[in-house]
N, C-alpha and C. Protein backbone atom coordinates (compact mmCIF):
# COMPACT_ATOMS: atom_id res chain seq x y z
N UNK A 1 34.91 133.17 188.75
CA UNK A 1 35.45 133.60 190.01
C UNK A 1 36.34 132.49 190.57
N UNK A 2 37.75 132.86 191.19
CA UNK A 2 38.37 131.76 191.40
C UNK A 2 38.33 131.91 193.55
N UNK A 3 38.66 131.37 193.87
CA UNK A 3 38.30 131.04 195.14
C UNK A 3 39.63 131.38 195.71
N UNK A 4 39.99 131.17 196.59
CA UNK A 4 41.59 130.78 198.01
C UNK A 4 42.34 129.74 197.86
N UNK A 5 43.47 129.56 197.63
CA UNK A 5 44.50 128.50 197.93
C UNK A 5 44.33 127.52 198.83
N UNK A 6 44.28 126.50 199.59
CA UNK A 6 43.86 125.56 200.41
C UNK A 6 45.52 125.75 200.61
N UNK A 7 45.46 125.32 202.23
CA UNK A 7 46.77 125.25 202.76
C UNK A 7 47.37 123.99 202.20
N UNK A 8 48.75 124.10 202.47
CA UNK A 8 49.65 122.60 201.62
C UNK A 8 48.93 121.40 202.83
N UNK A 9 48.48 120.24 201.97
CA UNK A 9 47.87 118.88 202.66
C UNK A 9 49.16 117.62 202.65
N UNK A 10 49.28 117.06 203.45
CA UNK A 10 50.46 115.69 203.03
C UNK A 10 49.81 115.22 202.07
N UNK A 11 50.18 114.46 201.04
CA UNK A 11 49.41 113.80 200.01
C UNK A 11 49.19 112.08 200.88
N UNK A 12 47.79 111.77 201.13
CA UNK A 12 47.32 110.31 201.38
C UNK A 12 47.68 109.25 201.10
N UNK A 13 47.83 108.36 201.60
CA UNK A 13 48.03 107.03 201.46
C UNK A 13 47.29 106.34 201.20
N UNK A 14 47.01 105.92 200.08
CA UNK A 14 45.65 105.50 199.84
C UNK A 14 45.39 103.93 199.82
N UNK A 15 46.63 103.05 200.07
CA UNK A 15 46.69 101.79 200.51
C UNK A 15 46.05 101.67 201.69
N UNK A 16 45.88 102.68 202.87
CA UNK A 16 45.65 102.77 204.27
C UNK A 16 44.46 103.72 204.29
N UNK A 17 43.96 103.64 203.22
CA UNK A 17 42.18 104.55 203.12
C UNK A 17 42.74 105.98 202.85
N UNK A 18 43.78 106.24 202.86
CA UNK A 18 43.78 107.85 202.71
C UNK A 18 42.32 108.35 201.83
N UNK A 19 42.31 109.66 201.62
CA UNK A 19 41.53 110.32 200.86
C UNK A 19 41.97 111.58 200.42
N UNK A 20 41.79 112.56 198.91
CA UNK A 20 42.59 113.62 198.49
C UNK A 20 41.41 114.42 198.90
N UNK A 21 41.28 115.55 199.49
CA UNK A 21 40.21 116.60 200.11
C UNK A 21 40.93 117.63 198.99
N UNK A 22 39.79 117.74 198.00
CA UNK A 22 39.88 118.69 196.28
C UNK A 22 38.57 118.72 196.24
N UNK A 23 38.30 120.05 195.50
CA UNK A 23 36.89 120.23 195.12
C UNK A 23 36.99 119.06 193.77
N UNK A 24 35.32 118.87 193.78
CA UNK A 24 35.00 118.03 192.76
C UNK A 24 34.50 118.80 191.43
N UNK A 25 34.38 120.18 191.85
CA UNK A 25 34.49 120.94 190.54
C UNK A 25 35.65 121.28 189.82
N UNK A 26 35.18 122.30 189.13
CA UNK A 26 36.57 123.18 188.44
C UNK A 26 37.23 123.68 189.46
N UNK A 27 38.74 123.47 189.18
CA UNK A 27 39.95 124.58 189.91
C UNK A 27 41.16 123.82 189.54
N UNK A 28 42.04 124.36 190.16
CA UNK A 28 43.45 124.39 189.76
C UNK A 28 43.69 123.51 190.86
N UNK A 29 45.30 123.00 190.93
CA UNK A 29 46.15 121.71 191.38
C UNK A 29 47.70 122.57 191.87
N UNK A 30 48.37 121.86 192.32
CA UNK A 30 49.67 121.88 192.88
C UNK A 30 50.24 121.04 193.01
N UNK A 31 51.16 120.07 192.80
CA UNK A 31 51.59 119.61 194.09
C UNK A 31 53.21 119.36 193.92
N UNK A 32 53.81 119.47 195.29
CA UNK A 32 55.13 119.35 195.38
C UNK A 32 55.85 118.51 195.84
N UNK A 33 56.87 118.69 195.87
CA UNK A 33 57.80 117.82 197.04
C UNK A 33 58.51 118.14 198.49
N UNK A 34 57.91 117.82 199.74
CA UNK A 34 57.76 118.47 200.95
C UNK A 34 58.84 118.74 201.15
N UNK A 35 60.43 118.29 200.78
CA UNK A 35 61.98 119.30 201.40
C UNK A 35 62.34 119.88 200.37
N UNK A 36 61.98 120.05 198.85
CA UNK A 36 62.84 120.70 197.88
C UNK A 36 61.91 121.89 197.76
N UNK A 37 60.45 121.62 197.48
CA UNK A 37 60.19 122.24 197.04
C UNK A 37 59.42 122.18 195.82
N UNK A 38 59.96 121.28 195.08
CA UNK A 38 60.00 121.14 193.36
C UNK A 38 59.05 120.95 193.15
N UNK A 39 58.29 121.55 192.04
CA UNK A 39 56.79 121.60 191.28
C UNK A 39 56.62 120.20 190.99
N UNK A 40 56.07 119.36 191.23
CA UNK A 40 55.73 117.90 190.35
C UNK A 40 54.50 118.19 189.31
N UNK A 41 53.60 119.23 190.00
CA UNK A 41 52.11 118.94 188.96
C UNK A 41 51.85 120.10 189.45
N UNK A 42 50.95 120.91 188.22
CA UNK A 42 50.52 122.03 188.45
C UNK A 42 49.54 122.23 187.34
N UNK A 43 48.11 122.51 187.54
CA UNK A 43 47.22 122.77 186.43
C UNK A 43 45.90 122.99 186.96
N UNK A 44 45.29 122.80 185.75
CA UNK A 44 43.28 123.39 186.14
C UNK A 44 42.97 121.98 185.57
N UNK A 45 41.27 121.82 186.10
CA UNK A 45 40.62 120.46 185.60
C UNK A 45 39.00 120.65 185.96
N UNK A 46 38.15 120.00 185.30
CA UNK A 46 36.66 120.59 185.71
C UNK A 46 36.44 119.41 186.74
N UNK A 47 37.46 118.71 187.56
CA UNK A 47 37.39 118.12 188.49
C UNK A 47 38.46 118.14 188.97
N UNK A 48 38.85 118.44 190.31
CA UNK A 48 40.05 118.96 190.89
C UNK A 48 40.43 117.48 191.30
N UNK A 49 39.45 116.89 192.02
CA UNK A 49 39.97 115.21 193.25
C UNK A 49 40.13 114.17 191.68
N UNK A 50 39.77 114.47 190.93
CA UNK A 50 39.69 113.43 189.70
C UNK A 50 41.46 113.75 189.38
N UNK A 51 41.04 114.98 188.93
CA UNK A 51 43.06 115.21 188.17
C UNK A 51 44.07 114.40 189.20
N UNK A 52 43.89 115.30 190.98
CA UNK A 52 44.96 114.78 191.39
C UNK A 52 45.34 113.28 191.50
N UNK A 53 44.03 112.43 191.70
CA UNK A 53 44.23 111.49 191.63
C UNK A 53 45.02 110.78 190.55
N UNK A 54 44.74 111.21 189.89
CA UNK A 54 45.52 110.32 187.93
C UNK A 54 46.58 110.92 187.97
N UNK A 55 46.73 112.23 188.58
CA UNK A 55 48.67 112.59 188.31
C UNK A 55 49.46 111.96 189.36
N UNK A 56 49.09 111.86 190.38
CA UNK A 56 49.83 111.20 191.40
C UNK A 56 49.99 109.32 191.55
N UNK A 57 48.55 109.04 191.03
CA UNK A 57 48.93 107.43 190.78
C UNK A 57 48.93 106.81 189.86
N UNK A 58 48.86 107.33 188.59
CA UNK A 58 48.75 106.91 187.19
C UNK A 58 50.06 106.52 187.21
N UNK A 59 51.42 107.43 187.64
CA UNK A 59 52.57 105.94 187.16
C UNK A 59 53.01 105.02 188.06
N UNK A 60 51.99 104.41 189.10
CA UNK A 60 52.33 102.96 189.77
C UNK A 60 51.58 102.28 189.12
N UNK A 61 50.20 102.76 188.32
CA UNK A 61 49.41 101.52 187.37
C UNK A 61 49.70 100.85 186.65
N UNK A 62 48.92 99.27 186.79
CA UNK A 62 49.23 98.28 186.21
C UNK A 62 48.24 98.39 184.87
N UNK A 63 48.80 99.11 183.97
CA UNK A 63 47.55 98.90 182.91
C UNK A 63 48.09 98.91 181.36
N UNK A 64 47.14 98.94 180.60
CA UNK A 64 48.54 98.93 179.27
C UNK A 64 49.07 100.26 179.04
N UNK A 65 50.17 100.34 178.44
CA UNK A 65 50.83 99.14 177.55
C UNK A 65 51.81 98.86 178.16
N UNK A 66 52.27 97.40 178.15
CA UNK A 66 52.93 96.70 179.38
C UNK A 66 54.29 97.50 179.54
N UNK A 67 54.63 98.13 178.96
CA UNK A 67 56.45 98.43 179.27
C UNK A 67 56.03 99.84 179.96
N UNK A 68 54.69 99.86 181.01
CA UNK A 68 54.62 101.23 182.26
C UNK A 68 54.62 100.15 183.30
N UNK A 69 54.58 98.46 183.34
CA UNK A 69 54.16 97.92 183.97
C UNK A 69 55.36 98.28 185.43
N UNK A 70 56.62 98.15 184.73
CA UNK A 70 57.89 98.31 185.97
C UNK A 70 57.76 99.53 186.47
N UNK A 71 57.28 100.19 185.89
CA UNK A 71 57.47 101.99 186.56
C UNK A 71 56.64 102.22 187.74
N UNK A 72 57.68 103.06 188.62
CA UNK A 72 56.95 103.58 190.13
C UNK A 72 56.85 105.28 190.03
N UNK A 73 56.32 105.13 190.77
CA UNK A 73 56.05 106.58 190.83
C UNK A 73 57.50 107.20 191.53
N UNK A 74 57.92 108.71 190.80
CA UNK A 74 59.29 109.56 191.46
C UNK A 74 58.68 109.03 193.25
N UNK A 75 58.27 109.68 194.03
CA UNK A 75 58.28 109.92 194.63
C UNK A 75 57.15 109.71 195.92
N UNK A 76 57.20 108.72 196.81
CA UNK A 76 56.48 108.02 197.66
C UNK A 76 55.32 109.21 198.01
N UNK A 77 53.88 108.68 197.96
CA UNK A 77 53.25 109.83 198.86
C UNK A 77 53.55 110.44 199.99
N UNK A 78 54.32 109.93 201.20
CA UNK A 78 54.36 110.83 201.95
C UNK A 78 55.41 111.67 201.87
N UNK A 79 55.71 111.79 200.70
CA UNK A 79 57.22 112.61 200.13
C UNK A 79 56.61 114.14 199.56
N UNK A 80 55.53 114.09 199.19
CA UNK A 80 54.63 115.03 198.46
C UNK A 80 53.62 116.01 199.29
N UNK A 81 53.19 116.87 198.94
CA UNK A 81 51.93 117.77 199.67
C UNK A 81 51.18 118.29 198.19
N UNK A 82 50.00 118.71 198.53
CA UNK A 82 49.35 119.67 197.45
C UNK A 82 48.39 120.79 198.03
N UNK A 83 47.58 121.08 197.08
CA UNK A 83 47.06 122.62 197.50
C UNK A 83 46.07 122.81 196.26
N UNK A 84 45.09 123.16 196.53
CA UNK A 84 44.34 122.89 195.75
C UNK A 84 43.19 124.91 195.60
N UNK A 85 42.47 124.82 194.51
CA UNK A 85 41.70 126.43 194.38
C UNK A 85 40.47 126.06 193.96
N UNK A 86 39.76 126.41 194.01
CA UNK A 86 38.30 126.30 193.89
C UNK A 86 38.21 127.25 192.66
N UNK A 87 37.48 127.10 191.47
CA UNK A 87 37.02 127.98 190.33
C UNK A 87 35.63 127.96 190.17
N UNK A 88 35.29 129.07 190.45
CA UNK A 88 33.62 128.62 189.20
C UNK A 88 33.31 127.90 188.63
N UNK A 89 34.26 128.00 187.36
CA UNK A 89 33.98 127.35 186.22
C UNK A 89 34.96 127.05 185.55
N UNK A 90 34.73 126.07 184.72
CA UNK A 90 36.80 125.83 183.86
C UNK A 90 36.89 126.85 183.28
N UNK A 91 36.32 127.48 182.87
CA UNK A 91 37.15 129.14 181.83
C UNK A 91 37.92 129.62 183.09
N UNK A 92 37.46 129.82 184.28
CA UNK A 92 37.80 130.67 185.31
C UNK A 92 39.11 130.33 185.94
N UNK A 93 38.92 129.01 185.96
CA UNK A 93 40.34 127.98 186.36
C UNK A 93 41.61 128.31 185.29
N UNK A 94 40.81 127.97 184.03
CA UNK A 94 41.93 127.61 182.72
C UNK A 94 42.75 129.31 183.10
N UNK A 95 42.03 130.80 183.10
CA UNK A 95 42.49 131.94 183.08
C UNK A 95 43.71 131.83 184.50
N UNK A 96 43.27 131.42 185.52
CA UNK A 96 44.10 131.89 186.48
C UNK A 96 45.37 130.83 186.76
N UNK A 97 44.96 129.46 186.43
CA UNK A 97 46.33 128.82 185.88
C UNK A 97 47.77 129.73 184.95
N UNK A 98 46.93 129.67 183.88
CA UNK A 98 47.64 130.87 182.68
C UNK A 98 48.09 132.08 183.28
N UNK A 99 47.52 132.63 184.12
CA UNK A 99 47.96 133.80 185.16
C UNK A 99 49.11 133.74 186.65
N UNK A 100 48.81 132.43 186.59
CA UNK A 100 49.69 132.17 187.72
C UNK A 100 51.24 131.69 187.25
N UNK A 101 50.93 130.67 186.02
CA UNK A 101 51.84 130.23 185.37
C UNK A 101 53.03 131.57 184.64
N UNK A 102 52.05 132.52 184.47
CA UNK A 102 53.31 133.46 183.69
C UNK A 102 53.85 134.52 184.57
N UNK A 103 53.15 134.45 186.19
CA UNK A 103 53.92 134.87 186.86
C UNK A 103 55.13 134.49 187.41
N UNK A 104 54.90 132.89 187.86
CA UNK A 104 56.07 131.93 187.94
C UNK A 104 56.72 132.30 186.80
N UNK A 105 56.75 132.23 185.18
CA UNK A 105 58.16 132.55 184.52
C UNK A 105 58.40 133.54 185.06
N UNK A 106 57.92 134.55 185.00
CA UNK A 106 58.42 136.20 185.01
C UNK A 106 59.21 136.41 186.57
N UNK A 107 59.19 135.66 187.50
CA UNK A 107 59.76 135.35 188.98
C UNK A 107 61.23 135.31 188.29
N UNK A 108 61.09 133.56 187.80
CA UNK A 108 62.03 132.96 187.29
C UNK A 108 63.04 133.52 186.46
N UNK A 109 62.76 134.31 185.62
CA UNK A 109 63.81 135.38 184.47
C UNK A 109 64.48 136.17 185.41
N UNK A 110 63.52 137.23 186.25
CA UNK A 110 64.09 138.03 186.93
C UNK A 110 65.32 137.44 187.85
N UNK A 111 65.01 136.04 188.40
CA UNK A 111 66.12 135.27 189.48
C UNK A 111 67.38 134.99 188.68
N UNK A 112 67.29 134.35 187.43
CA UNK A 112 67.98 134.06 186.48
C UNK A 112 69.00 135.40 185.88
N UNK A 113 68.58 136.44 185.13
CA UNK A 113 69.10 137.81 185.08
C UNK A 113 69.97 138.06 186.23
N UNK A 114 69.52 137.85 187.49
CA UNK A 114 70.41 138.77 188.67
C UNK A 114 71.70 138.41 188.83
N UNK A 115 72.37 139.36 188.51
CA UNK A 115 73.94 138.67 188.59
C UNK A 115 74.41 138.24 190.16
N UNK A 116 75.30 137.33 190.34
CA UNK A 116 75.39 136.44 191.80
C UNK A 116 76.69 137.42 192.61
């Protein structure tokens, strides 16, 4: 059973204590960029606050192998929002990712097709 969308959150600052409010179970992820729009991350995980965390700060880490050492992250946290779903269970998550995901193409073709 998959749960409700959580409204879009600013993404935290976590130099200044922020905190990511995600279930710690299974569910799905989002997150964007607050004036474009643009998908940055989108998926399922049998820990929702675990994923977002590693997609959003895994490329300011200092860890190996040294040539990620210069890399920053695209896009400052308070540049970002996310949104997060609650699943049962990861089968339940993994299905409605896959379901959501091929609705987004099928959006996308149709926008693409329409002559301007």
């Amino acid at each position: 059973m998959i749960g409700r969308w959580s409204s879009w959150k600013p993404f935290p600052d976590v130099s200044r204590g922020g905190h990511i409010e995600a279930p710690i179970g299974p569910g799905m992820y989002e997150v964007c960029h607050v004036e474009t729009g643009e998908q940055i991350a989108f998926g399922y995980s049998k820990n929702v606050a675990e994923a977002l965390s590693k997609v959003v700060l895994s490329p300011g880490s200092r860890s190996w192998p040294f040539f990620r050492i210069g890399i920053r992250p695209r896009f400052a946290s308070s540049e970002i929002e996310y949104r997060t779903c609650p699943a049962g269970s990861l089968a339940d998550a993994k299905t409605g990712a896959g379901q959501m995901s091929a609705h987004r193409q099928a959006v996308l073709r149709h926008f693409a097709a329409t002559p301007r």
